[in-house]
C-alpha atoms as a PDB file:
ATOM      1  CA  UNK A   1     223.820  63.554 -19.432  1.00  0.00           C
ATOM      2  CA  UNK A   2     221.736  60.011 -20.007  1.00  0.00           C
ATOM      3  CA  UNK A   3     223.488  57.212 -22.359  1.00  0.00           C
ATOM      4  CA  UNK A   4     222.436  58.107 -25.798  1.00  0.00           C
ATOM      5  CA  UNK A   5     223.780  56.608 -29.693  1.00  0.00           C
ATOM      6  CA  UNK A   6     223.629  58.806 -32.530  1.00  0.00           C
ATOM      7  CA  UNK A   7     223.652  57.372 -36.332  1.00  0.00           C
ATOM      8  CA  UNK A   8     223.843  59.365 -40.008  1.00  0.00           C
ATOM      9  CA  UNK A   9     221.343  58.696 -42.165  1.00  0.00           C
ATOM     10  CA  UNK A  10     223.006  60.169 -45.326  1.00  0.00           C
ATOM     11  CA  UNK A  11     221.309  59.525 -48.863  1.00  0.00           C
ATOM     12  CA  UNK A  12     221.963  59.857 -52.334  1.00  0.00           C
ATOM     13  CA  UNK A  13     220.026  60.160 -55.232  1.00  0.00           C
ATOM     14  CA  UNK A  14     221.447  57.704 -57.716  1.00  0.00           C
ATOM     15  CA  UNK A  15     219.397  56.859 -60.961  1.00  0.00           C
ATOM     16  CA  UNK A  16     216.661  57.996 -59.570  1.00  0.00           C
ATOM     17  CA  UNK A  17     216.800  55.673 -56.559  1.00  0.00           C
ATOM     18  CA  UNK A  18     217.449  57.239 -53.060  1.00  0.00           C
ATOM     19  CA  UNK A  19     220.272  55.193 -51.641  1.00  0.00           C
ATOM     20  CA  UNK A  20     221.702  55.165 -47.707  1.00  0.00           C
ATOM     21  CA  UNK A  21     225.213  54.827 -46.421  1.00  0.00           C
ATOM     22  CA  UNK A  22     225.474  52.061 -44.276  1.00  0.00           C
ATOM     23  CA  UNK A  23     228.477  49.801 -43.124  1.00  0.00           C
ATOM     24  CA  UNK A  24     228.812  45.865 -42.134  1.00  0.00           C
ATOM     25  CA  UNK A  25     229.533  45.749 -38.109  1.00  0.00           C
ATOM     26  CA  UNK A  26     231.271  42.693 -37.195  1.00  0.00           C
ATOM     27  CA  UNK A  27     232.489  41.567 -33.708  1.00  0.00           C
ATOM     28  CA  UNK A  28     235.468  39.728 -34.703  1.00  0.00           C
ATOM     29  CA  UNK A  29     237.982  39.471 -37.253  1.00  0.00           C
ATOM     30  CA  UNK A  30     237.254  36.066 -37.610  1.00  0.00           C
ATOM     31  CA  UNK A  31     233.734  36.822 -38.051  1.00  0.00           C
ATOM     32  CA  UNK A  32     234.223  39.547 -40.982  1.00  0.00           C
ATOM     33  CA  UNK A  33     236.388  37.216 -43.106  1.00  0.00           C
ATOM     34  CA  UNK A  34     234.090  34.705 -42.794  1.00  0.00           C
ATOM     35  CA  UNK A  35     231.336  37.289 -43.497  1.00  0.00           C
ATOM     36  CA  UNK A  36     229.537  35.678 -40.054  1.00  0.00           C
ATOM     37  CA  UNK A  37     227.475  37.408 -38.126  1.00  0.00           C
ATOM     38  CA  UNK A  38     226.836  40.597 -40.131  1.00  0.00           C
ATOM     39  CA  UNK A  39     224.833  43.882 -38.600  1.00  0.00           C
ATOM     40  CA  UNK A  40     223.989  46.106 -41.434  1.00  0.00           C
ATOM     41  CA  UNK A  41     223.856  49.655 -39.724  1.00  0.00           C
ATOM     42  CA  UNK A  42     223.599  53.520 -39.996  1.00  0.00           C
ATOM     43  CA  UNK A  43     227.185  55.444 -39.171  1.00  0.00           C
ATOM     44  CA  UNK A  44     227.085  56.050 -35.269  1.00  0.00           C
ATOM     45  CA  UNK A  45     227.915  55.312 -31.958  1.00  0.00           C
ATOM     46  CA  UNK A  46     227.457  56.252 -28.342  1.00  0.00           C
ATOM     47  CA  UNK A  47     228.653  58.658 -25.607  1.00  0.00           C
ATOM     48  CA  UNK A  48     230.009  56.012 -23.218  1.00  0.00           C
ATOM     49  CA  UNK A  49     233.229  57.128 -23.197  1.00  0.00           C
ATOM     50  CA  UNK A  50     232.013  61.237 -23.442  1.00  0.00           C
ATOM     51  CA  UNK A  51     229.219  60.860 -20.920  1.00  0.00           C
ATOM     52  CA  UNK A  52     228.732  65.138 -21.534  1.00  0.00           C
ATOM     53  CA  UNK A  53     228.761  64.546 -24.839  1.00  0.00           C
ATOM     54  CA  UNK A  54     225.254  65.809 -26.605  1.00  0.00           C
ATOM     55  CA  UNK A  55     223.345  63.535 -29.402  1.00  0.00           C
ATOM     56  CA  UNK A  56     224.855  66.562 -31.892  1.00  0.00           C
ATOM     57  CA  UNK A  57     228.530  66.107 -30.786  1.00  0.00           C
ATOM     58  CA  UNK A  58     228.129  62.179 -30.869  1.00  0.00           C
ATOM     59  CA  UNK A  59     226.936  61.856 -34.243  1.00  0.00           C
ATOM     60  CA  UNK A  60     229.481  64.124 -35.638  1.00  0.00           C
ATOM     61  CA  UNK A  61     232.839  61.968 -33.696  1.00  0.00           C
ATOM     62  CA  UNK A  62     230.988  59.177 -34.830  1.00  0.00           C
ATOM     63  CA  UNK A  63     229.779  59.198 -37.908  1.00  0.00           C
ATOM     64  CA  UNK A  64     233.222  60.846 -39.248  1.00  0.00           C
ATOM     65  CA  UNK A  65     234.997  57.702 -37.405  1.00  0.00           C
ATOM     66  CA  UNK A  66     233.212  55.607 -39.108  1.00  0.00           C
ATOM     67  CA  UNK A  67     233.145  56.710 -42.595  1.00  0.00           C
ATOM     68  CA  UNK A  68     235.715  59.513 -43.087  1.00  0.00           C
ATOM     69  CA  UNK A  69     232.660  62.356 -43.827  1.00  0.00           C
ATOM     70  CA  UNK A  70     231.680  64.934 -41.332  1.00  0.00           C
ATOM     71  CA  UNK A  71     227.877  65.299 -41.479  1.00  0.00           C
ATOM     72  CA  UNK A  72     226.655  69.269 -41.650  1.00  0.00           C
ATOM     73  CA  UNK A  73     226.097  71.124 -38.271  1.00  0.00           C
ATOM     74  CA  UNK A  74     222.770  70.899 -37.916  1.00  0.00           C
ATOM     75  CA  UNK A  75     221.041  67.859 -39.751  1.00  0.00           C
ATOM     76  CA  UNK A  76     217.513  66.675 -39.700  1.00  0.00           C
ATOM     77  CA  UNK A  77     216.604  64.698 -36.232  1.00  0.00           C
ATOM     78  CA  UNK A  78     214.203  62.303 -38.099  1.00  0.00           C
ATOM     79  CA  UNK A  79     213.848  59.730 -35.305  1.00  0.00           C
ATOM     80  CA  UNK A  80     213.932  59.116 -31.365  1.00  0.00           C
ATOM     81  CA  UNK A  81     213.809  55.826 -29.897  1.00  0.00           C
ATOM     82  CA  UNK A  82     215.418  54.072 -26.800  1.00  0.00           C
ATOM     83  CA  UNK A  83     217.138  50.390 -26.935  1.00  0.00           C
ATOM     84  CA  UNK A  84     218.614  48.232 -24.498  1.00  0.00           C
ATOM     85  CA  UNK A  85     222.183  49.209 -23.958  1.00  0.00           C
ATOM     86  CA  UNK A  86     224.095  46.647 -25.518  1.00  0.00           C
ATOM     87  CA  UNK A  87     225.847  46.177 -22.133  1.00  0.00           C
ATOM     88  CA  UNK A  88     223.193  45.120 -20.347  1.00  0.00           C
ATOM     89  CA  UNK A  89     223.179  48.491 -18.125  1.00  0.00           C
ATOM     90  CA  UNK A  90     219.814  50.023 -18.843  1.00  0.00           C
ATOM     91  CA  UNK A  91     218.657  52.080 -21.478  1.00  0.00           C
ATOM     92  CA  UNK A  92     220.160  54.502 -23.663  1.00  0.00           C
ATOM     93  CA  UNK A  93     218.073  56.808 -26.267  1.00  0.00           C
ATOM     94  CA  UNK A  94     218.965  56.540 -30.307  1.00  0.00           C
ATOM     95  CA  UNK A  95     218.720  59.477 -32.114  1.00  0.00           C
ATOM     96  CA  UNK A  96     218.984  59.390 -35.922  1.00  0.00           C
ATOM     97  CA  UNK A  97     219.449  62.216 -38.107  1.00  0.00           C
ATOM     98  CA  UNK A  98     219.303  62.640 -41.884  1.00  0.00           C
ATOM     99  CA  UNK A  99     221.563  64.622 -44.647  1.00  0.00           C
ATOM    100  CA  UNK A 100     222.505  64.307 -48.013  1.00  0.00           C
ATOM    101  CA  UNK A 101     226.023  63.471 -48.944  1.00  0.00           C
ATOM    102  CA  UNK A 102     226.476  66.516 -50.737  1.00  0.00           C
ATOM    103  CA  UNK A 103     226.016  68.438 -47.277  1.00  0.00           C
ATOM    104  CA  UNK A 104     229.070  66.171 -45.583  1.00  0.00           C
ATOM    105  CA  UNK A 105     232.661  66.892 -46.078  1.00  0.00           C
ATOM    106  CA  UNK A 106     235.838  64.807 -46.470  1.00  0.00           C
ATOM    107  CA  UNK A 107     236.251  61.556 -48.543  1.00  0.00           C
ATOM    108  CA  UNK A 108     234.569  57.935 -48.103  1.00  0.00           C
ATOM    109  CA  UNK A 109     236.838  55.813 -45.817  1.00  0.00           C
ATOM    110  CA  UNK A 110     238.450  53.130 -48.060  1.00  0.00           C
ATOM    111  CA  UNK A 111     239.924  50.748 -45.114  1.00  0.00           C
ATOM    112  CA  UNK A 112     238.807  48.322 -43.004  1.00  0.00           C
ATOM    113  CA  UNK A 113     238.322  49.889 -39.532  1.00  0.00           C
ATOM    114  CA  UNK A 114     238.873  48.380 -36.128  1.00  0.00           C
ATOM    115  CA  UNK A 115     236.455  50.039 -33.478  1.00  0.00           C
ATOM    116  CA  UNK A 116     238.317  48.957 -30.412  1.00  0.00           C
ATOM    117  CA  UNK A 117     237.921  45.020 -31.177  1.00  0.00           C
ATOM    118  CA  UNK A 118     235.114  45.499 -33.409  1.00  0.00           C
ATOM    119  CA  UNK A 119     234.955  45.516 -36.958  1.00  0.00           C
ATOM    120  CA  UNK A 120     233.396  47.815 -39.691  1.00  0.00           C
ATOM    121  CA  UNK A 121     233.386  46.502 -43.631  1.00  0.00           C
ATOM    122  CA  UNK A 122     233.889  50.119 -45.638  1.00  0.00           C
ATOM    123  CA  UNK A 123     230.905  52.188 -45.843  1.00  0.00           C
ATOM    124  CA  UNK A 124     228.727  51.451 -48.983  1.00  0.00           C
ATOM    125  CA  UNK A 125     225.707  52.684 -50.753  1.00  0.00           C
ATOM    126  CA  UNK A 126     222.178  50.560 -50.923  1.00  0.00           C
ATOM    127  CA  UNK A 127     218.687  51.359 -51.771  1.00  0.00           C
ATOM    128  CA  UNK A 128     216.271  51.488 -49.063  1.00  0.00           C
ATOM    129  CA  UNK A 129     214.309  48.341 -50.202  1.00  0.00           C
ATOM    130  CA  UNK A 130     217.246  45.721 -49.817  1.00  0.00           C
ATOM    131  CA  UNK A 131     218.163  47.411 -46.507  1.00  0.00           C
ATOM    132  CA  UNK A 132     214.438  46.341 -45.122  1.00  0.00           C
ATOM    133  CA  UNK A 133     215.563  43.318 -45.373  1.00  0.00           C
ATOM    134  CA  UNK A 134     219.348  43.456 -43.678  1.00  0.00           C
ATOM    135  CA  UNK A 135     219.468  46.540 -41.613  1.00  0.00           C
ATOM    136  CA  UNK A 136     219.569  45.836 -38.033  1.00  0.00           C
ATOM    137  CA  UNK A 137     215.915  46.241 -36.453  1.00  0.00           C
ATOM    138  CA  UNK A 138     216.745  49.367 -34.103  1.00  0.00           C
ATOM    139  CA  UNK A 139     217.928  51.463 -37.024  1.00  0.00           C
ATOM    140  CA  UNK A 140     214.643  49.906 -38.822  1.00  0.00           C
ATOM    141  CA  UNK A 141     212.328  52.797 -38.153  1.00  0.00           C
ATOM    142  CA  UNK A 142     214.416  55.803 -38.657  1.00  0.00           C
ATOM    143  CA  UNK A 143     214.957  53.728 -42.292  1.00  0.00           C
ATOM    144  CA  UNK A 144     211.180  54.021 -42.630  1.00  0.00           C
ATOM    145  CA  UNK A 145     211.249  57.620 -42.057  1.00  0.00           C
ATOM    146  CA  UNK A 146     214.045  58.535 -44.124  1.00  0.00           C
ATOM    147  CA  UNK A 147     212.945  56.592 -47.305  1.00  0.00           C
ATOM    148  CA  UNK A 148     209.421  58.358 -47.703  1.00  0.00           C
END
């Protein structure tokens, strides 16, 4: 099995505004209570340490590790790409899928996390035109698809 990250894309509808879950990625401490070096993201990770691991099985370890929801069985695959592995060791394919919160289960993680020496603020809610601004560029397109 090839390298591969899988994000959440999961929306609300609030006001009439469609809004994303995203969280602040951080790669210190010192950095996050500064509020330095900020990535706006979508939930995910990769399968480097579950190199069988499919997109599917990613997003869901992920995206519940991340946020405290488990994302439905089968979302939406709204976007393929490939990226530089942040390692420097070739290439590793991004898959993005969509859902609405009401399809996820469990409750919004309220903590601080620390993702093996990396930090992630807790997840919050924004509207699709401030995150065209922040989000980082990568998750930019699957942004674009989700928001139509």
């Amino acid at each position: 099995m090839s390298n591969h990250f899988s994000a959440g894309v999961c929306s609300i509808i609030e006001d009439g505004v469609k809004k994303f879950l995203v969280v602040d990625y951080y790669h210190s401490l010192a950095d996050l209570k500064a509020g330095w070096n900020k990535q706006v993201k979508f939930p995910g990770g990769t399968n480097k340490e579950f190199a069988r691991a499919k997109p599917l099985d990613t997003l869901h370890r992920e995206f519940l590790g991340e946020t405290g929801l488990m994302p439905p069985s089968l979302p939406l695959q709204i976007h393929v790409g490939s990226k530089k592995a942040d390692d420097g060791n070739g290439v590793h394919t991004q898959h993005f899928f969509l859902f609405s919160l009401e399809e996820c289960q469990g409750a919004l993680r309220t903590e601080i996390l620390n993702d093996n020496g990396n930090w992630l603020s807790v997840p919050y809610w924004a509207d699709g035109y401030s995150l065209r601004k922040r989000i980082i560029r990568s998750h930019s397109e699957a942004l674009e698809k989700a928001d139509r």
